[in-house]
Protein backbone atom coordinates (compact mmCIF):
# COMPACT_ATOMS: atom_id res chain seq x y z
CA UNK A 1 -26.03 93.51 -110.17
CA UNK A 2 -23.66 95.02 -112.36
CA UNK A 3 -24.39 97.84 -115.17
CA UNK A 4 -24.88 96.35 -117.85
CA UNK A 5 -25.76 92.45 -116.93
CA UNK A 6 -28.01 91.20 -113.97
CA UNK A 7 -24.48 89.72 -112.15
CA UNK A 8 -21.54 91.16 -113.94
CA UNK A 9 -18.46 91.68 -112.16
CA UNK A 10 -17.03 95.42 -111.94
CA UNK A 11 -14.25 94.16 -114.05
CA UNK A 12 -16.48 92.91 -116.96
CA UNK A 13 -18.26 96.84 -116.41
CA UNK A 14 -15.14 98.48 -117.20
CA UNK A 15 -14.43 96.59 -120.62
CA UNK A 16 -18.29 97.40 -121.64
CA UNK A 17 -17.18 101.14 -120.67
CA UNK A 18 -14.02 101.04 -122.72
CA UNK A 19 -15.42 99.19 -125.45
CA UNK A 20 -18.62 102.54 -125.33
CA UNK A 21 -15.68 104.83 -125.06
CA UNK A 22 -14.30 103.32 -128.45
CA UNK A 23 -17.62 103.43 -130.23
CA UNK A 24 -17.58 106.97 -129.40
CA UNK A 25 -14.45 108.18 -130.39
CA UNK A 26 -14.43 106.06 -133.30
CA UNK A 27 -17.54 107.59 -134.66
CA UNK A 28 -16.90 111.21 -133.86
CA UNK A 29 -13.84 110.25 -136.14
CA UNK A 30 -15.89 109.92 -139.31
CA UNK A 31 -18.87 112.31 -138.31
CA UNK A 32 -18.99 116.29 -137.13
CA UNK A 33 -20.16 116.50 -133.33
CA UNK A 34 -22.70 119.08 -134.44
CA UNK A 35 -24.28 116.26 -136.55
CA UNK A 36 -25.05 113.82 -133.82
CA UNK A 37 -27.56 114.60 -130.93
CA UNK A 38 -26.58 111.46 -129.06
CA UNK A 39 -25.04 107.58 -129.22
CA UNK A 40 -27.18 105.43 -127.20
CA UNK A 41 -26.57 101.63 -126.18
CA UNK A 42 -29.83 100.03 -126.50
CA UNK A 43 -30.41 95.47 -126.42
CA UNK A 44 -29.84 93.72 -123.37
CA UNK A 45 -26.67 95.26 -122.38
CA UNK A 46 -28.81 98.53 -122.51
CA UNK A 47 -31.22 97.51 -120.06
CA UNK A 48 -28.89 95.96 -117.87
CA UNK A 49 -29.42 92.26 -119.18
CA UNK A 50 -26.60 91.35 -121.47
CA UNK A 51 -25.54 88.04 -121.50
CA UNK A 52 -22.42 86.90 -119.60
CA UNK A 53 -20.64 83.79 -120.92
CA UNK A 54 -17.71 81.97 -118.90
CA UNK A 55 -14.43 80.66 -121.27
CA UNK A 56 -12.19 79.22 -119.30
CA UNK A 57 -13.38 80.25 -116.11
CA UNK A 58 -13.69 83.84 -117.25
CA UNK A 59 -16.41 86.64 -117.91
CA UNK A 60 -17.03 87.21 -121.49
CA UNK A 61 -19.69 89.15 -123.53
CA UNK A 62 -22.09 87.32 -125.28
CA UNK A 63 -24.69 89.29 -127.09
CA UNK A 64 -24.23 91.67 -129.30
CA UNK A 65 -23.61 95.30 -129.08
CA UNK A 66 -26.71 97.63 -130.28
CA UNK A 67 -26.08 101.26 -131.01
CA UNK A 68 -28.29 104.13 -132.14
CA UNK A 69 -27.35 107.16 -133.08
CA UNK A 70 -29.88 110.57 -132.91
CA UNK A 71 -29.25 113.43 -134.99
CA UNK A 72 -30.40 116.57 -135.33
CA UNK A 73 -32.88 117.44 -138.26
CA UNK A 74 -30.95 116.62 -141.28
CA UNK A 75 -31.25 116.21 -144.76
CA UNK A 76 -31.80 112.54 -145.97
CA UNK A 77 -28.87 112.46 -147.99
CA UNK A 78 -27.07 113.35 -145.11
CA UNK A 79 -28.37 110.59 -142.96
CA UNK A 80 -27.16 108.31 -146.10
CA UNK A 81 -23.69 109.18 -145.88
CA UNK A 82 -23.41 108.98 -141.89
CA UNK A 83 -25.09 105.43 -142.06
CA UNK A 84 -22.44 104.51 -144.58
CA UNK A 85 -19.42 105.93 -142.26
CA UNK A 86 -21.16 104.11 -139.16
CA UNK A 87 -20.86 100.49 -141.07
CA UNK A 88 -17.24 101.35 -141.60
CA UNK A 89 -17.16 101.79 -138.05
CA UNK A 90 -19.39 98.83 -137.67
CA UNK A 91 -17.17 96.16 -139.26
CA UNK A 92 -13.78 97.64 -137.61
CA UNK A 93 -14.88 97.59 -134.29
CA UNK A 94 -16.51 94.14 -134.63
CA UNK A 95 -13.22 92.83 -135.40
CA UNK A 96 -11.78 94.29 -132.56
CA UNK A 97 -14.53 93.72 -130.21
CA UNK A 98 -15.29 90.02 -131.30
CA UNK A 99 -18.98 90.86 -130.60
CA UNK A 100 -20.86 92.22 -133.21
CA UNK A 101 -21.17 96.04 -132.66
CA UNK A 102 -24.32 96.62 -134.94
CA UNK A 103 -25.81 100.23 -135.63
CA UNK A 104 -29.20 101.00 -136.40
CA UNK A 105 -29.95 103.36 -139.52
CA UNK A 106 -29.57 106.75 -138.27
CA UNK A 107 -33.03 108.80 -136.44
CA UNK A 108 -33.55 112.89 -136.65
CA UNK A 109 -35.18 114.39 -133.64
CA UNK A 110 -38.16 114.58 -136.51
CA UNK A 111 -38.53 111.15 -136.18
CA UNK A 112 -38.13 110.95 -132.45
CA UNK A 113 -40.81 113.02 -131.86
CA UNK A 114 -43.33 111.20 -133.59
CA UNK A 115 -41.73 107.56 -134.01
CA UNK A 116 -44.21 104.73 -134.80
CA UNK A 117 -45.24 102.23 -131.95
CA UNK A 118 -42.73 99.66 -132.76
CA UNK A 119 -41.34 97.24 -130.50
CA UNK A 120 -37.65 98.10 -131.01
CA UNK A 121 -39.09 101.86 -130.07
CA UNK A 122 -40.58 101.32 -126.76
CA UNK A 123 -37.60 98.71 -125.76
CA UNK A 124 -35.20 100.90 -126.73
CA UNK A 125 -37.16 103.57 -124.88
CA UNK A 126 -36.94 102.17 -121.54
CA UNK A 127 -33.75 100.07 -122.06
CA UNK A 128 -31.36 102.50 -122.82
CA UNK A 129 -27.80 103.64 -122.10
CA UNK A 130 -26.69 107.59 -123.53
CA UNK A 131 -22.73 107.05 -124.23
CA UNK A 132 -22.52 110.29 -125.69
CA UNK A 133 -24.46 113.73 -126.23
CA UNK A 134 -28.35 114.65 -124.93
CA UNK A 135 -29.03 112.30 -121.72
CA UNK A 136 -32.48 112.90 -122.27
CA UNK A 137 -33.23 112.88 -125.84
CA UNK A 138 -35.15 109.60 -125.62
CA UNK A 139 -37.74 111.44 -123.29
CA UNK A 140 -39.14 112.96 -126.53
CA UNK A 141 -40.38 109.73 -127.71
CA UNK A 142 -44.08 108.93 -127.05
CA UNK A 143 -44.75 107.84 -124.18
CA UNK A 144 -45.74 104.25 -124.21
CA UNK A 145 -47.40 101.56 -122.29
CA UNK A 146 -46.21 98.10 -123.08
CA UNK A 147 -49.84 96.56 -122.53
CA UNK A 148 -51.14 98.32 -126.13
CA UNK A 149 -48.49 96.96 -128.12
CA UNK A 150 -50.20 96.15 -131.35
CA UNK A 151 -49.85 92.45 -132.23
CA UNK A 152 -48.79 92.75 -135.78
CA UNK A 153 -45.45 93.60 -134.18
CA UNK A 154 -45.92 90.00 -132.73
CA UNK A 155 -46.66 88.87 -136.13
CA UNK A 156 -43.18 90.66 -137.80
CA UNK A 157 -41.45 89.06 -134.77
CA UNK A 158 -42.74 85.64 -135.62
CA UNK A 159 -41.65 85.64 -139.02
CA UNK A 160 -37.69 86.67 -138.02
CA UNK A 161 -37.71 84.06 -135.24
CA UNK A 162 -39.46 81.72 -137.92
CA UNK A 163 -36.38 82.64 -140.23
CA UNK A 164 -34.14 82.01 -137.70
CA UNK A 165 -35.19 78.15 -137.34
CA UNK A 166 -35.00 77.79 -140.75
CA UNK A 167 -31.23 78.65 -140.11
CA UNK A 168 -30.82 76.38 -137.65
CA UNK A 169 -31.54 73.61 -139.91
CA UNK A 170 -29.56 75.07 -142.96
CA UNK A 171 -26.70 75.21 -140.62
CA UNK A 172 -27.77 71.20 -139.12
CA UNK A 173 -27.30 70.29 -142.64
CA UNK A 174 -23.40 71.01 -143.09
CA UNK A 175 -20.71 69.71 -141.00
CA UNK A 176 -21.28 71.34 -137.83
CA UNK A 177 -18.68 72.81 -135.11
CA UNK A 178 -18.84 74.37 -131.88
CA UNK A 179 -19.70 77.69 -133.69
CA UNK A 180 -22.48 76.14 -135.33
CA UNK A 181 -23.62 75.13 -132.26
CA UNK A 182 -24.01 78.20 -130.48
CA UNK A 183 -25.40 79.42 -133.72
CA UNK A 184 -28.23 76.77 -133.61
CA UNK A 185 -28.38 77.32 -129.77
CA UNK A 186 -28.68 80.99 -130.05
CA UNK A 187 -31.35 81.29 -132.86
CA UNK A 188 -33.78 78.19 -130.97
CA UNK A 189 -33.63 80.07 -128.14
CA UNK A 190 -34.47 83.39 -129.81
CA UNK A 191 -37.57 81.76 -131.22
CA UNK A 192 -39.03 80.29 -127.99
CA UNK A 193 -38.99 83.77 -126.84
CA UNK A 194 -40.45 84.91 -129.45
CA UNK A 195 -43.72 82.62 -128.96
CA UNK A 196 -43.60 83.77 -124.96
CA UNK A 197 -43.62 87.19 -126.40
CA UNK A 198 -46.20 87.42 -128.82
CA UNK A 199 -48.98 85.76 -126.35
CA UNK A 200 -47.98 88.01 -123.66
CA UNK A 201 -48.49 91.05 -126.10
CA UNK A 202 -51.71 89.43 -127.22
CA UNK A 203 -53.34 89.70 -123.64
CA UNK A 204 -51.46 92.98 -122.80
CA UNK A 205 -48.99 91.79 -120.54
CA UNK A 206 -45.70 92.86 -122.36
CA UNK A 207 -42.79 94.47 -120.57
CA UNK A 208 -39.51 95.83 -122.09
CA UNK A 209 -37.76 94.03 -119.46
CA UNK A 210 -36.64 90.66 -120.21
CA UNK A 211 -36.44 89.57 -115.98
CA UNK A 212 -40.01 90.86 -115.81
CA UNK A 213 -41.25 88.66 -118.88
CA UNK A 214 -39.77 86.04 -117.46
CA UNK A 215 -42.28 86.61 -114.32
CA UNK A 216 -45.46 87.36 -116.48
CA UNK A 217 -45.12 84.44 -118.36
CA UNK A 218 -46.92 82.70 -115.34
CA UNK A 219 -50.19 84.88 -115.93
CA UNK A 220 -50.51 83.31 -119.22
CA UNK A 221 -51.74 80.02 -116.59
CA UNK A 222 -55.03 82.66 -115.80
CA UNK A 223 -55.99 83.31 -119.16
CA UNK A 224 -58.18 81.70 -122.04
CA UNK A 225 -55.38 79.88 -123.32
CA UNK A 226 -54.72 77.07 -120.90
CA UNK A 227 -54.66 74.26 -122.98
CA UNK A 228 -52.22 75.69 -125.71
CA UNK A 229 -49.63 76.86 -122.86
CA UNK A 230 -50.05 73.14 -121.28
CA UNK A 231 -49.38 71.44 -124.30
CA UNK A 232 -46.51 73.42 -125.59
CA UNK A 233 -45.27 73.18 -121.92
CA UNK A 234 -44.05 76.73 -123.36
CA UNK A 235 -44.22 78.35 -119.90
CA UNK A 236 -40.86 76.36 -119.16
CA UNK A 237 -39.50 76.32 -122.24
CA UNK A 238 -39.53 80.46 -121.97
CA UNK A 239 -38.02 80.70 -118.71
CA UNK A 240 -35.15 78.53 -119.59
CA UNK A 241 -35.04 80.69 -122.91
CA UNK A 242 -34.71 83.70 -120.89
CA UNK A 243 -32.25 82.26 -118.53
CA UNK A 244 -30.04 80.92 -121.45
CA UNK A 245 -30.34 85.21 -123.08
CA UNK A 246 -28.88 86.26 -119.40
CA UNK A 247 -26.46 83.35 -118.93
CA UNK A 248 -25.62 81.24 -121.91
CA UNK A 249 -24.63 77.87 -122.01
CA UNK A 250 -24.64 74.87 -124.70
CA UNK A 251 -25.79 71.69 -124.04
CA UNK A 252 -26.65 70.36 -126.78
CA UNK A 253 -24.06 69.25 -129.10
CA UNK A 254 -24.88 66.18 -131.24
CA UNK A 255 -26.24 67.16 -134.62
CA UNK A 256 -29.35 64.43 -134.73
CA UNK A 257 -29.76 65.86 -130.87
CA UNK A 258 -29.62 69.11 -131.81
CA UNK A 259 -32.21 68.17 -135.14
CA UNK A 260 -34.43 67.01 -133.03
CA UNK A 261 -35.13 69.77 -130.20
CA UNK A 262 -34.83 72.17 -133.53
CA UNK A 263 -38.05 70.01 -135.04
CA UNK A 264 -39.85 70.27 -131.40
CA UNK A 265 -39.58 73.67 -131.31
CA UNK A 266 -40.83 74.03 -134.79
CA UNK A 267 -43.48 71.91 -133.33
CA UNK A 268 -44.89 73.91 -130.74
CA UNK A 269 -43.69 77.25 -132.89
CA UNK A 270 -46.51 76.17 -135.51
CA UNK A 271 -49.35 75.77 -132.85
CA UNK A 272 -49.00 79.49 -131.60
CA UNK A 273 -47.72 80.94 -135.17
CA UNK A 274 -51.27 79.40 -136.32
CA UNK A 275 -52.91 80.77 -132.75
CA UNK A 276 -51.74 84.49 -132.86
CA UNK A 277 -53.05 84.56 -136.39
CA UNK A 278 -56.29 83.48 -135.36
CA UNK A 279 -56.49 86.05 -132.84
CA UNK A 280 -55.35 88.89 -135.03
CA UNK A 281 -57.40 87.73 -137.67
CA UNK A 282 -60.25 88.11 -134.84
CA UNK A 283 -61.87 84.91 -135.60
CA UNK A 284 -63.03 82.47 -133.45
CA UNK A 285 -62.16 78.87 -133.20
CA UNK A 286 -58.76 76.83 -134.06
CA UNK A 287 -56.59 78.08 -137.21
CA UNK A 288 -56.10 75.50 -139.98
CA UNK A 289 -53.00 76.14 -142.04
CA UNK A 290 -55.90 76.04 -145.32
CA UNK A 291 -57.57 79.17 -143.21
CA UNK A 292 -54.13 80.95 -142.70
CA UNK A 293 -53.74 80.60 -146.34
CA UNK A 294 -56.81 82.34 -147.08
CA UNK A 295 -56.30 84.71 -144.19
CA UNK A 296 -53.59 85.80 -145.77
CA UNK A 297 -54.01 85.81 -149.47
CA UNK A 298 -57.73 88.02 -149.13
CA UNK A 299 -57.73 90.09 -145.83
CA UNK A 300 -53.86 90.41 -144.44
CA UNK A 301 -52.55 93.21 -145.93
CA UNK A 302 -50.32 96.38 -145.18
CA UNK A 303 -50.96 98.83 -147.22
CA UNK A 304 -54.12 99.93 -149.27
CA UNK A 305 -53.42 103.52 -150.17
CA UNK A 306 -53.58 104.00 -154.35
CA UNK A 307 -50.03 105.25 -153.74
CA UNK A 308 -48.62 102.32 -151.72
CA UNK A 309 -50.28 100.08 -154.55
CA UNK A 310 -47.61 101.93 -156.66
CA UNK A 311 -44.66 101.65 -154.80
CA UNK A 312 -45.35 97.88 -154.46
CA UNK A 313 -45.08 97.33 -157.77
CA UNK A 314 -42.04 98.89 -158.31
CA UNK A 315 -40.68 97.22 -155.40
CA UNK A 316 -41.28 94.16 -156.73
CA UNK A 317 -39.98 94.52 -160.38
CA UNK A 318 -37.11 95.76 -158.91
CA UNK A 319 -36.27 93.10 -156.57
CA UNK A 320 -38.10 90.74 -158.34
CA UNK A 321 -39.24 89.44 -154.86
CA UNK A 322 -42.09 87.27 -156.74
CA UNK A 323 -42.61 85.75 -159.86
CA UNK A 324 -44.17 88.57 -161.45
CA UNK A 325 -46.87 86.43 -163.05
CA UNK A 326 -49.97 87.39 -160.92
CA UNK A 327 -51.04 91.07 -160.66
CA UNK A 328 -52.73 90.29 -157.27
CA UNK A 329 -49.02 89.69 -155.81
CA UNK A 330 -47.41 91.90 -157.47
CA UNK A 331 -49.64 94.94 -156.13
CA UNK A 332 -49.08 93.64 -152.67
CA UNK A 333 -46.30 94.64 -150.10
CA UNK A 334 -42.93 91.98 -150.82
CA UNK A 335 -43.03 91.33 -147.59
CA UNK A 336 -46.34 89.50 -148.08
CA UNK A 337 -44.53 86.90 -149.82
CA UNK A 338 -42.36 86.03 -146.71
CA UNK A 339 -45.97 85.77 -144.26
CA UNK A 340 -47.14 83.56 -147.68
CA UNK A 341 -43.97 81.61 -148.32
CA UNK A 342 -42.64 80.54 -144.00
CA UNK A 343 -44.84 78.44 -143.01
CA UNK A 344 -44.78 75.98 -146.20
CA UNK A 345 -40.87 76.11 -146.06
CA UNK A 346 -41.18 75.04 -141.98
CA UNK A 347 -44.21 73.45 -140.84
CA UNK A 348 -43.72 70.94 -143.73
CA UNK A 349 -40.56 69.66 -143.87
CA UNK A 350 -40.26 67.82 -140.01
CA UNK A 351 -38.27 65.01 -140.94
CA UNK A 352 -36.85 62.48 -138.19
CA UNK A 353 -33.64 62.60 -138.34
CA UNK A 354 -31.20 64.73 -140.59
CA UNK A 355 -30.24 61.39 -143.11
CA UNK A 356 -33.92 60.91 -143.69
CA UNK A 357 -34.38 64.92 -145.10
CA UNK A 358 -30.90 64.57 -146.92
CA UNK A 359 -32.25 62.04 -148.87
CA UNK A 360 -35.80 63.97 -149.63
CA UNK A 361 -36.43 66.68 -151.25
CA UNK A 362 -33.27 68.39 -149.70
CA UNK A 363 -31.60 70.61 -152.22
CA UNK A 364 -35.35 71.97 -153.92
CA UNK A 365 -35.96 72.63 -150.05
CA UNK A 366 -32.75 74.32 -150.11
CA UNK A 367 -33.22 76.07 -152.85
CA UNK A 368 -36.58 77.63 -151.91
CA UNK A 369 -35.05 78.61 -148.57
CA UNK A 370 -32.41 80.63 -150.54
CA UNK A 371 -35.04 82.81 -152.36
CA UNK A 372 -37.22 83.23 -149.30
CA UNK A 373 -34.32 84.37 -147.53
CA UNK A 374 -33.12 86.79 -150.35
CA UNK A 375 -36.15 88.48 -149.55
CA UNK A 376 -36.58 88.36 -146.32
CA UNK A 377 -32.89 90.26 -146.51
CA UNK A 378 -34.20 92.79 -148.12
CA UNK A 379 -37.27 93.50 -145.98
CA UNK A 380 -37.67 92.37 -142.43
């Protein structure tokens, strides 16, 4: 097993480690020491389960790289201006790298101490690497069980792996190359995951770990949900998703080919998108798409506070992430408009064959996908 992958040679170790050793020295170039606490590798190659990809018979990284870095308590204006310096050093190194080398916006010990139960919190938690500073400064994060993961993080994740099949046929609508097909590849398997994911958080059996998932996944067999993990047949479907995140390979590479496993996966992504609804919505029986809709548009909601109410609005006029026409929407999170707005712009639009939705409805398809995704820019 190597350091950073499950089979990585001690060769591929040592570019990860020089590659780490850049990221370091290239950010203490454009920040003081005494403002960072720590640089930590978090995503798969944190954990020790990046993906390896052979090119010509050789190692090469796959994923990308995810970096954090911890500071101590600092003024938010501060934070600003590091954030800005780190996507400096975000776009150089990229280039050099030929991986994406992606920071997250930078955390105070403040926040540490008390960070939210997110999902990127605990995973980064327990999947970490320290390339520079306090070896221990993640220990001051709560400490968390993956079994009481709340769902609605299942619910965000659904909606960005939702987005990301909404990509993959964007991108199946151009002329497509091979880098279009690992970007199709990459985002289908992404959302199978995803639906593995959010039904093992839903009966508590979540794990940081993407190896262990893979071996959880089987429980799902043992629980009240037998008939929705037989017909999705999802149980496979996640353990070759899992197996393509450690070791990647395409193929698929005709576009109708390609269309079509896209549209299955949609498919089966609808049946549990509906499902995990139902569930959080604590309801019994099947979800209808006419119940999500009301679901969402009386009870699902993410902020009631007189002052959130506020802030919505202003969000909103100043995005202008809805129409601004009903006062019901526009006192409401933005974000409610992408949990409104998915499933009409993917559940119904499963055309047979890429010719047939060209000459549909394409471009006002198109079109709607563009302003959904405007938002969803601005707050996923």
């Amino acid at each position: 097993m190597g350091k950073y992958t499950p089979e990585g040679s001690s060769k591929l170790d040592a570019l990860i480690d020089s590659h780490m050793k850049r990221v370091v020295e290239e950010v203490l170039k454009r920040i003081p020491a005494r403002k960072i606490k720590s640089i930590i590798l978090g995503g798969g190659y944190g954990r020790g389960e990046g993906g390896i990809i052979y090119r010509d018979g050789n190692e090469a990284l796959f994923n990308d790289f995810d970096l954090f870095v911890i500071t101590p308590n600092l003024k938010r204006l501060t934070l600003n201006k590091m954030n800005h310096e780190l996507l400096i050093v975000h776009k150089e190194l990229t280039q050099e790298f030929g991986i994406d080398v992606d920071f997250g916006p930078c955390k105070s010990m403040k926040f540490i101490e008390s960070a939210p139960f997110w999902l990127m919190f605990y995973e980064l938690k327990y999947g970490h690497k320290v390339i520079y500073g306090d070896k221990g400064v993640l220990n001051y994060l709560p400490s968390w069980d993956g079994a009481d993961i709340s769902l609605f993080e299942g619910l965000k994740l659904l909606l960005n792996r939702g987005v990301a099949l909404l990509q993959s046929q964007l991108r199946l609508l151009d002329k497509l190359d091979e880098e279009g097909v690992e970007y199709i590849t990459r985002n289908n398997q992404k959302a199978i995951m995803a639906l593995g994911d959010v039904l093992l958080m839903s009966k508590g059996l979540y794990h940081y770990s993407y190896i262990k998932r893979s071996e959880l996944i089987e429980q799902l067999y043992n629980k009240d949900i037998d008939n929705l993990i037989e017909n999705t047949d999802l149980v496979n479907h996640y353990k070759n998703a899992i197996n393509f995140k450690l070791f990647p390979a395409f193929t698929k590479q005709d576009p109708e080919e390609l269309w079509s496993w896209t549209n299955g996966i949609i498919a089966i992504f609808e049946d549990i998108y509906l499902h995990i609804f139902q569930e959080y919505s604590e309801t019994s029986g099947k979800f209808t798409k006419s119940e999500y809709e009301v679901f969402i548009e009386k009870e699902f909601n993410f902020e009631k506070e007189p002052l959130a109410v506020i802030k919505n609005i202003l969000l909103n006029v100043e995005k202008r992430s809805c129409s601004l026409t009903d006062f019901k929407d526009i006192i409401r999170h933005p974000s409610l408009q992408l949990y409104k707005g998915l499933p009409k712009l993917l559940f119904e639009h499963k055309m047979s064959n890429i010719q047939e939705f060209k000459n549909r409805d394409c471009l006002t398809w198109e079109n709607k996908v563009d302003i959904f995704l405007n938002v969803w820019s601005m707050y996923n």
